[in-house]
Each structure stands twice: as C-alpha cells, then as structure tokens.
Protein backbone atom coordinates (compact mmCIF):
# COMPACT_ATOMS: atom_id res chain seq x y z
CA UNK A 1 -25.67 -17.68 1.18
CA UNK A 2 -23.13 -15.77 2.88
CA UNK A 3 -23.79 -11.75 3.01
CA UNK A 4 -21.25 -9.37 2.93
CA UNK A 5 -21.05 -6.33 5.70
CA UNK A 6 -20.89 -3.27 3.81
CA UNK A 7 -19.49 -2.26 0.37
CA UNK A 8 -17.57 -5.50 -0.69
CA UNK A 9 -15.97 -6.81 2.35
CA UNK A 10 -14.48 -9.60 0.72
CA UNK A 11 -12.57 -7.13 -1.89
CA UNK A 12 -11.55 -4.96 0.30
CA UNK A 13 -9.61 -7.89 2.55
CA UNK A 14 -8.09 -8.93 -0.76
CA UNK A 15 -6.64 -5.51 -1.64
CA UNK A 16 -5.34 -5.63 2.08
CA UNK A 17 -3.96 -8.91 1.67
CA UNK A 18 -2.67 -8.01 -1.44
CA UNK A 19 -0.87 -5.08 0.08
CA UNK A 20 0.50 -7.27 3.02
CA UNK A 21 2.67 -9.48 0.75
CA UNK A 22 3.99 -6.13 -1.61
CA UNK A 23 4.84 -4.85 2.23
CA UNK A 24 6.73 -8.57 3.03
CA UNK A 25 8.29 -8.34 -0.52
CA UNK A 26 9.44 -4.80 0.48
CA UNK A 27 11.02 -5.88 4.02
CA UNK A 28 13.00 -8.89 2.40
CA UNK A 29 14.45 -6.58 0.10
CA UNK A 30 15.16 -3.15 1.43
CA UNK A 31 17.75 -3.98 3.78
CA UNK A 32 20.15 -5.29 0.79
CA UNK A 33 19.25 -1.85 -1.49
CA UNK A 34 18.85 0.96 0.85
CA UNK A 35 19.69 3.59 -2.01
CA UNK A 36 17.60 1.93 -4.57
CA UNK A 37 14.82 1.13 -2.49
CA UNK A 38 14.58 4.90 -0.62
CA UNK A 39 14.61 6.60 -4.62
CA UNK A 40 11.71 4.49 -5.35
CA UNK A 41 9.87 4.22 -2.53
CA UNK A 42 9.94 8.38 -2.73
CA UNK A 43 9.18 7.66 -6.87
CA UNK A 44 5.90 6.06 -5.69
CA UNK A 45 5.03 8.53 -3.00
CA UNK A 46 4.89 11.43 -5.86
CA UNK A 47 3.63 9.24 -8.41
CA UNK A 48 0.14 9.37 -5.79
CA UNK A 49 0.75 12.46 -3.92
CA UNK A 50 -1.76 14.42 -5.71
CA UNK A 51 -4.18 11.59 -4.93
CA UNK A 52 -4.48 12.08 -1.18
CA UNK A 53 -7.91 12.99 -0.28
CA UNK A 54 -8.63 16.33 1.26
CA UNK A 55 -8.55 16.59 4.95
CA UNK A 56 -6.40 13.62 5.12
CA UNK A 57 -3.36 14.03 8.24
CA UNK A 58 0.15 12.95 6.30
CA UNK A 59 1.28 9.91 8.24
C-alpha cells in the first residue's frame, strides 16, 4: 500500500494535470482568436476575482 504525502497528493497532481491540457487547449487556440480569446480570458478572471485569498500578490 502506497501512502500519500500530505492532503491528497494524488488529487492534487490530477487537478494540475487537468489544468495543463485546458492551458495546451488554450495555446493551440489563442493565436487564431486573439479578440475572442482576450474577452474571455478577462470573463473568467472576474468570474473568480472575488475568490482570491487574502494576502495573495496579483501575478
């Protein structure tokens, strides 16, 4: 039995794998629809902007 190094490892690398194809998905398709891809790119960014977590820097 394999255990898991701190809070669940193995879901965590899935959400970051998960995020590394949407980021792939994003690169293949931006370059062909700046326009449409900047409005909802900034869509998304205020769709979670009052989500960041206090004390956070903006990167």
């Amino acid at each position: 039995m394999v255990r898991e190094a701190g809070p669940r490892s193995g879901a965590m690398a899935g959400g970051v794998a998960r995020l590394a194809v949407v980021d792939c998905v994003l690169i293949a398709v931006a370059p062909g629809t700046p326009h449409r891809t900047e409005a909802v790119l900034r869509a998304a960014f205020d769709a979670v902007r009052d989500l960041r977590m206090e004390g956070q820097p903006r990167r």
